[in-house]
N, C-alpha and C. Protein backbone atom coordinates (compact mmCIF):
# COMPACT_ATOMS: atom_id res chain seq x y z
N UNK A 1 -29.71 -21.04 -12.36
CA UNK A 1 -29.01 -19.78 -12.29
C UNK A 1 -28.37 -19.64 -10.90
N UNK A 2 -26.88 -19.18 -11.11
CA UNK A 2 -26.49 -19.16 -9.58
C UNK A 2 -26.72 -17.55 -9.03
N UNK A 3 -26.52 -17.87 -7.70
CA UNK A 3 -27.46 -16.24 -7.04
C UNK A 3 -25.95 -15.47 -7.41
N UNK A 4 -26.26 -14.34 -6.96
CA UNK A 4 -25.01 -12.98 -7.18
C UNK A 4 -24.28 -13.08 -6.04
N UNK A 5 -23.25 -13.20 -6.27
CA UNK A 5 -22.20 -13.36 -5.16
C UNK A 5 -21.77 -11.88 -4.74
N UNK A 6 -22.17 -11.30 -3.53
CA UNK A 6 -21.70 -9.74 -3.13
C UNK A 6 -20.50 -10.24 -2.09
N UNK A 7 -19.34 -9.01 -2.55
CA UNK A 7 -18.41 -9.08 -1.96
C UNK A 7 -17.96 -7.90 -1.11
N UNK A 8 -17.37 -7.02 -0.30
CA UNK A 8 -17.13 -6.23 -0.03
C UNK A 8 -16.09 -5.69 -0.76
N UNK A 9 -16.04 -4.52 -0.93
CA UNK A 9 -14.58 -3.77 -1.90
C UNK A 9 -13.46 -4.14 -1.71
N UNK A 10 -12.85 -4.76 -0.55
CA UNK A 10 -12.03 -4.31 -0.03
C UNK A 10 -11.17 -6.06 -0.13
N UNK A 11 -12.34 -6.33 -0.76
CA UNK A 11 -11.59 -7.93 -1.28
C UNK A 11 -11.91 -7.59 -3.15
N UNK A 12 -12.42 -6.68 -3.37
CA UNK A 12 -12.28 -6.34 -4.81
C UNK A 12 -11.02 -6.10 -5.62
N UNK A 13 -10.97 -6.44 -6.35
CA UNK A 13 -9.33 -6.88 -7.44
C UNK A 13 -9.98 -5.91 -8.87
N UNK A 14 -9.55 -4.97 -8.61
CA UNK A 14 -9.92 -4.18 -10.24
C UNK A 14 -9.41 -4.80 -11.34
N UNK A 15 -7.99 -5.29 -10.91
CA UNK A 15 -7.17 -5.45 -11.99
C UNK A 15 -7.72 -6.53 -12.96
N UNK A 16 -8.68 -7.70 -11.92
CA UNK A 16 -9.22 -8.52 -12.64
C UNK A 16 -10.56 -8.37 -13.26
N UNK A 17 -10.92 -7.53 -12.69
CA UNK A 17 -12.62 -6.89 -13.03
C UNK A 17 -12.77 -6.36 -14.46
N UNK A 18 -14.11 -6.67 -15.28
CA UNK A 18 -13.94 -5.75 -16.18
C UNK A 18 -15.62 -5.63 -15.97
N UNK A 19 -15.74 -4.25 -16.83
CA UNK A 19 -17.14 -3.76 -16.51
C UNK A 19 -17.66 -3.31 -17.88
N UNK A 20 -18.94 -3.79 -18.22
CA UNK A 20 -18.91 -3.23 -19.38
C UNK A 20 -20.19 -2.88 -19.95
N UNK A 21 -20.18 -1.29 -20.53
CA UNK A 21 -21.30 -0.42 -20.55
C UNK A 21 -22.44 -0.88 -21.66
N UNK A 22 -23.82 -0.77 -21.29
CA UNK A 22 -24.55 -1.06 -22.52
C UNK A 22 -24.64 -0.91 -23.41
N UNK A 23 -23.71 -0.13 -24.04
CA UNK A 23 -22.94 0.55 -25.28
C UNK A 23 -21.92 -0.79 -25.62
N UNK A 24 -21.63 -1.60 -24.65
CA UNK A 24 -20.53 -2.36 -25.01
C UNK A 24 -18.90 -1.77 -24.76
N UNK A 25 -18.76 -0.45 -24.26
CA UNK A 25 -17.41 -0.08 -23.78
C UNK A 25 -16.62 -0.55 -22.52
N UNK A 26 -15.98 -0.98 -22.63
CA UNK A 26 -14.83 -1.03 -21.34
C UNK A 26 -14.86 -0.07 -20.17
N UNK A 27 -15.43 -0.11 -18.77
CA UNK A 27 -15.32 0.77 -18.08
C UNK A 27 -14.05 0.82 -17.22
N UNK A 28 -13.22 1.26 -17.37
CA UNK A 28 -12.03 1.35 -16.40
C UNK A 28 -12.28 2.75 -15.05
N UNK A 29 -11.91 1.92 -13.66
CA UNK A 29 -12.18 2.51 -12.63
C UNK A 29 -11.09 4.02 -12.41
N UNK A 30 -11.04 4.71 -11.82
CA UNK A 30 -10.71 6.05 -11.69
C UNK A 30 -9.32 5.57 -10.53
N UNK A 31 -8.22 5.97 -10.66
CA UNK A 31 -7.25 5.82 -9.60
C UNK A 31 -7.43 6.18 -8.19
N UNK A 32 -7.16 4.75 -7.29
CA UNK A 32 -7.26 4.98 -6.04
C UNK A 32 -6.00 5.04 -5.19
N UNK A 33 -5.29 5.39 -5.60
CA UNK A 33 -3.76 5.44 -4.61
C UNK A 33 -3.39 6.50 -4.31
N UNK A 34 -4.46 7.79 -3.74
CA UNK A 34 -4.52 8.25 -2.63
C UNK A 34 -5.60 8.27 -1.79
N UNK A 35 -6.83 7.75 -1.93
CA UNK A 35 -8.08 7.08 -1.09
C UNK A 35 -6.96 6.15 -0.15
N UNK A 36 -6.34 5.12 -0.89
CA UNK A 36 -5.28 4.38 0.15
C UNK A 36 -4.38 4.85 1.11
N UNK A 37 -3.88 6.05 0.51
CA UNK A 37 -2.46 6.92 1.18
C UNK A 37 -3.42 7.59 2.25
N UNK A 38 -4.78 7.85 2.44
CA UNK A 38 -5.29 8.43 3.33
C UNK A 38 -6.68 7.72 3.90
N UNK A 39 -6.20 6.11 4.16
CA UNK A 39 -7.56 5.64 4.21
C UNK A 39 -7.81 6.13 5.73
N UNK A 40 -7.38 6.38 6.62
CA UNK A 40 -7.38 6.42 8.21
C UNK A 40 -8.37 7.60 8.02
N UNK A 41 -8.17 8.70 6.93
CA UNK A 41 -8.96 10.24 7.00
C UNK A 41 -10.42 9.73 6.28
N UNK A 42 -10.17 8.88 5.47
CA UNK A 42 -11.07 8.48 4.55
C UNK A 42 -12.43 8.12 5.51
N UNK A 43 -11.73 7.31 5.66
CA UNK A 43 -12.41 6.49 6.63
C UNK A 43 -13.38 6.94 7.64
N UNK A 44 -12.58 8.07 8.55
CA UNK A 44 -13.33 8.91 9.62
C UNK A 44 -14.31 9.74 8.46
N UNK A 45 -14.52 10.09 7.07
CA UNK A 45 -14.99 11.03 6.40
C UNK A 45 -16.45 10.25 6.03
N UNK A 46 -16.52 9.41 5.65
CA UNK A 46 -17.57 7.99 5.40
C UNK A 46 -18.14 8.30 6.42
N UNK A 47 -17.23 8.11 7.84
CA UNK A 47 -18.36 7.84 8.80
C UNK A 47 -19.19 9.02 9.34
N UNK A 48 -18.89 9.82 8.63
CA UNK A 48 -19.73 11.17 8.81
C UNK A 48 -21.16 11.01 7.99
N UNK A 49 -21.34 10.22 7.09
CA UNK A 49 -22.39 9.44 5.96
C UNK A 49 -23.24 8.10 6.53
N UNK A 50 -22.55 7.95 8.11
CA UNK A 50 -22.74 6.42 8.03
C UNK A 50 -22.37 5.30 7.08
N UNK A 51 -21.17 5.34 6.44
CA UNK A 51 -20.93 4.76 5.62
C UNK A 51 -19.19 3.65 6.10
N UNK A 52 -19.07 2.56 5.56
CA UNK A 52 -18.23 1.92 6.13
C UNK A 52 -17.20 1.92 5.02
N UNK A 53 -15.87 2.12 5.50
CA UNK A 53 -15.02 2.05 4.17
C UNK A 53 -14.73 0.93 3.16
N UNK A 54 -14.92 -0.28 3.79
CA UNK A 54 -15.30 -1.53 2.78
C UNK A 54 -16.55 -1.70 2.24
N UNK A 55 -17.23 -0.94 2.06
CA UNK A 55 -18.35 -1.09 1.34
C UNK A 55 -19.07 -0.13 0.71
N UNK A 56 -17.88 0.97 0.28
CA UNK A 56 -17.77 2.28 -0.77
C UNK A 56 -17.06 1.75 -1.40
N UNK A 57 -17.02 2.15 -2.67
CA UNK A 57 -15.83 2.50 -4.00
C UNK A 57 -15.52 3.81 -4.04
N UNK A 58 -14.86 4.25 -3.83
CA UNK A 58 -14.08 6.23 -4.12
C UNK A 58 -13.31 5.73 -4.58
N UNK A 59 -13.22 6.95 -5.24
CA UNK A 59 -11.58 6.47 -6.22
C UNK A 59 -11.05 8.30 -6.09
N UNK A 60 -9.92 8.21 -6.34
CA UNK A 60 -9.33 9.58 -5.92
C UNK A 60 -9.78 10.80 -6.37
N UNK A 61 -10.96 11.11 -7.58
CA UNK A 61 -11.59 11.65 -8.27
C UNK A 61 -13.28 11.88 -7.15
N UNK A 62 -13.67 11.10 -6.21
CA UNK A 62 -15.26 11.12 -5.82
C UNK A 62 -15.29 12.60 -5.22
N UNK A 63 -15.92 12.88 -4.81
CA UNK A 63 -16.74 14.00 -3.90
C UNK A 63 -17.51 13.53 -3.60
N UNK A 64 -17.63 15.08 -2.32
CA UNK A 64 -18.79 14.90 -1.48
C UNK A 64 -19.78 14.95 -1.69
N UNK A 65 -20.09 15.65 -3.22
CA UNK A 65 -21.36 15.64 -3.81
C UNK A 65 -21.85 14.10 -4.40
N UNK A 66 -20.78 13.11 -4.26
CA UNK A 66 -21.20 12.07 -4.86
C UNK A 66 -22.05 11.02 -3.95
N UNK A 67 -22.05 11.89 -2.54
CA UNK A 67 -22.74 11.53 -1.57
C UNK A 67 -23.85 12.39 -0.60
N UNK A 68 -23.71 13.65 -1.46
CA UNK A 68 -24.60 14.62 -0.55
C UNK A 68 -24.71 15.45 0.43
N UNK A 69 -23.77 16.06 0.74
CA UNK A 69 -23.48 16.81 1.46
C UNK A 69 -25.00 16.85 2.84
N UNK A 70 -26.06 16.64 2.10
CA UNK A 70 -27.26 17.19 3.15
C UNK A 70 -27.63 15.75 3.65
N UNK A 71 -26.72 14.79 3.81
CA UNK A 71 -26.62 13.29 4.08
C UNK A 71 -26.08 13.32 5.25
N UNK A 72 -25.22 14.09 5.58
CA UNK A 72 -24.20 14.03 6.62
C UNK A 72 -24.93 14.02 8.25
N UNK A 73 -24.52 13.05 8.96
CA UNK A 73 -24.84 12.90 10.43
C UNK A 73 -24.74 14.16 11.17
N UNK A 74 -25.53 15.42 11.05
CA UNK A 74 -25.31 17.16 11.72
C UNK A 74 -24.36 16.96 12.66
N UNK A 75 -24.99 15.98 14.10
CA UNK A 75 -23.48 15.98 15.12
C UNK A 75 -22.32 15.83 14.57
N UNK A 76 -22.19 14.56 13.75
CA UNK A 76 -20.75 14.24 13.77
C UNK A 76 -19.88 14.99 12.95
N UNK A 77 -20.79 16.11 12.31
CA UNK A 77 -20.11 17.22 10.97
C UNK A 77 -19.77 18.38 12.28
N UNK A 78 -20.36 18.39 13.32
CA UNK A 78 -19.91 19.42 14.12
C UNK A 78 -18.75 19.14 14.78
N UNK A 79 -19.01 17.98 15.23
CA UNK A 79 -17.40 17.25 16.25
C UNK A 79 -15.95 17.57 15.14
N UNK A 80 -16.45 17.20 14.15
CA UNK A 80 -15.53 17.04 13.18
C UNK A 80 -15.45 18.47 12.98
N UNK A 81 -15.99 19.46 12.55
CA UNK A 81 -15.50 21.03 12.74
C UNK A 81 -14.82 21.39 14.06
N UNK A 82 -14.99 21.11 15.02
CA UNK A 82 -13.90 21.23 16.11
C UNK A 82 -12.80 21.02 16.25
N UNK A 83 -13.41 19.56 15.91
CA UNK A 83 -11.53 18.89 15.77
C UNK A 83 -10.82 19.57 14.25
N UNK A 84 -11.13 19.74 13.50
CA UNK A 84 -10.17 20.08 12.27
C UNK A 84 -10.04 21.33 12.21
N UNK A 85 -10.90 22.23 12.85
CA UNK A 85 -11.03 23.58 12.52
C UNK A 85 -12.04 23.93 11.10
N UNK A 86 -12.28 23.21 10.28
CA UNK A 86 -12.73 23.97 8.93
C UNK A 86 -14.27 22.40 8.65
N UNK A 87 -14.61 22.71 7.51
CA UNK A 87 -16.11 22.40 6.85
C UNK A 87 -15.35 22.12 5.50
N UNK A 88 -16.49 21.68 4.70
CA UNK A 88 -16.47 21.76 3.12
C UNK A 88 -17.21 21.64 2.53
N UNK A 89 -17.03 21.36 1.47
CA UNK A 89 -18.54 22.03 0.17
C UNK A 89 -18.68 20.30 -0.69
N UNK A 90 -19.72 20.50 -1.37
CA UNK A 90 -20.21 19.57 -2.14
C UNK A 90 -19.25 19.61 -3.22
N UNK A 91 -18.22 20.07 -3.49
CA UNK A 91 -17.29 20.32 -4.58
C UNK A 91 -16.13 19.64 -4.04
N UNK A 92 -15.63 19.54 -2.86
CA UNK A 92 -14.10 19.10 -2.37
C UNK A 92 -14.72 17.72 -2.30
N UNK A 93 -12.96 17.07 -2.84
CA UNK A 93 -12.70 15.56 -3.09
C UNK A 93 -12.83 15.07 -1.96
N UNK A 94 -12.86 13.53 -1.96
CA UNK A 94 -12.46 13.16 -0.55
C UNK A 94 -11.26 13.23 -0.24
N UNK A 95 -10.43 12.93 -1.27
CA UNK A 95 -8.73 13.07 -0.67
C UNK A 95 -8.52 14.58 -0.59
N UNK A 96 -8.91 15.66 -1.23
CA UNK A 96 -9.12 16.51 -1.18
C UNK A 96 -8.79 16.89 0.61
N UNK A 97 -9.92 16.70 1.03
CA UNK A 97 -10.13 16.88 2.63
C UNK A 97 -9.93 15.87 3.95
N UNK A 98 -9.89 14.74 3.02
CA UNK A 98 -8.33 13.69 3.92
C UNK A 98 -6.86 14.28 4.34
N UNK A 99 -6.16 14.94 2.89
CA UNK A 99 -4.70 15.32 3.00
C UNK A 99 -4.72 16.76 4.11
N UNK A 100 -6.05 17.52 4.19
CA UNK A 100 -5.75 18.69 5.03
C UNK A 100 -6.36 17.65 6.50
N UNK A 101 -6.93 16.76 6.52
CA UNK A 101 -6.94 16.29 7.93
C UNK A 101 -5.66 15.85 8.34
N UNK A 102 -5.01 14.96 7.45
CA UNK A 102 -3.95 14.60 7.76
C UNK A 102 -2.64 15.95 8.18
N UNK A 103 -2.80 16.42 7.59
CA UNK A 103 -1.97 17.34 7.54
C UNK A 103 -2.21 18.58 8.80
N UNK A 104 -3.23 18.38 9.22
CA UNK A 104 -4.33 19.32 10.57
C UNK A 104 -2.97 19.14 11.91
N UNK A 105 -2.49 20.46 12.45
CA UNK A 105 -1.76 20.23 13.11
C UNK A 105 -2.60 20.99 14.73
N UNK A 106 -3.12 20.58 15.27
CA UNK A 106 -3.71 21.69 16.36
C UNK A 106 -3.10 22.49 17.25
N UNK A 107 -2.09 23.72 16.86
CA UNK A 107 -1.26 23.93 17.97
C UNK A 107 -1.91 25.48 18.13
């Protein structure tokens, strides 16, 4: 038997992937082409989780509940309220609260 080959996401190819439920259904992944359009926010948002962006799957659909809100590094949720001005809930997407970082103008 050969061992399991782990890859990081970020060399992951959906297009070639198929996944399939113990039911026997086809799992098709959730659209990520705005996780991409905002990986720079993404990215800084993970690391509030300790989490590295090649080695999550979000897809433009995740939340923060899909990670726990009561997970979050306390400092770095505070730095990050400074700098952005605002917080969020176990309900907002990640792109959700990527596009208002991005969009965060501090004047």
């Amino acid at each position: 038997m050969e061992p399991i080959k782990r890859v990081k996401f970020k060399d992951f190819d959906e297009s070639k992937a198929k996944l399939i439920s113990m039911d026997g259904e086809l799992i098709e992944f959730a659209d990520t082409t705005l996780v991409e359009k905002y990986k720079d926010q993404i990215t800084e948002l993970l690391d509030l989780f300790s989490y590295d962006y090649d080695e999550v799957f979000l897809s433009d659909e995740s939340s923060i509940a899909d990670f726990g809100k009561k997970n979050i590094n306390k400092k770095k949720l505070e730095k990050f309220k400074k700098k952005y001005k605002f917080s969020f809930t176990n309900n907002d997407t990640f792109v959700k609260i990527a596009e208002r970082m991005y969009n965060f103008r501090p004047f």
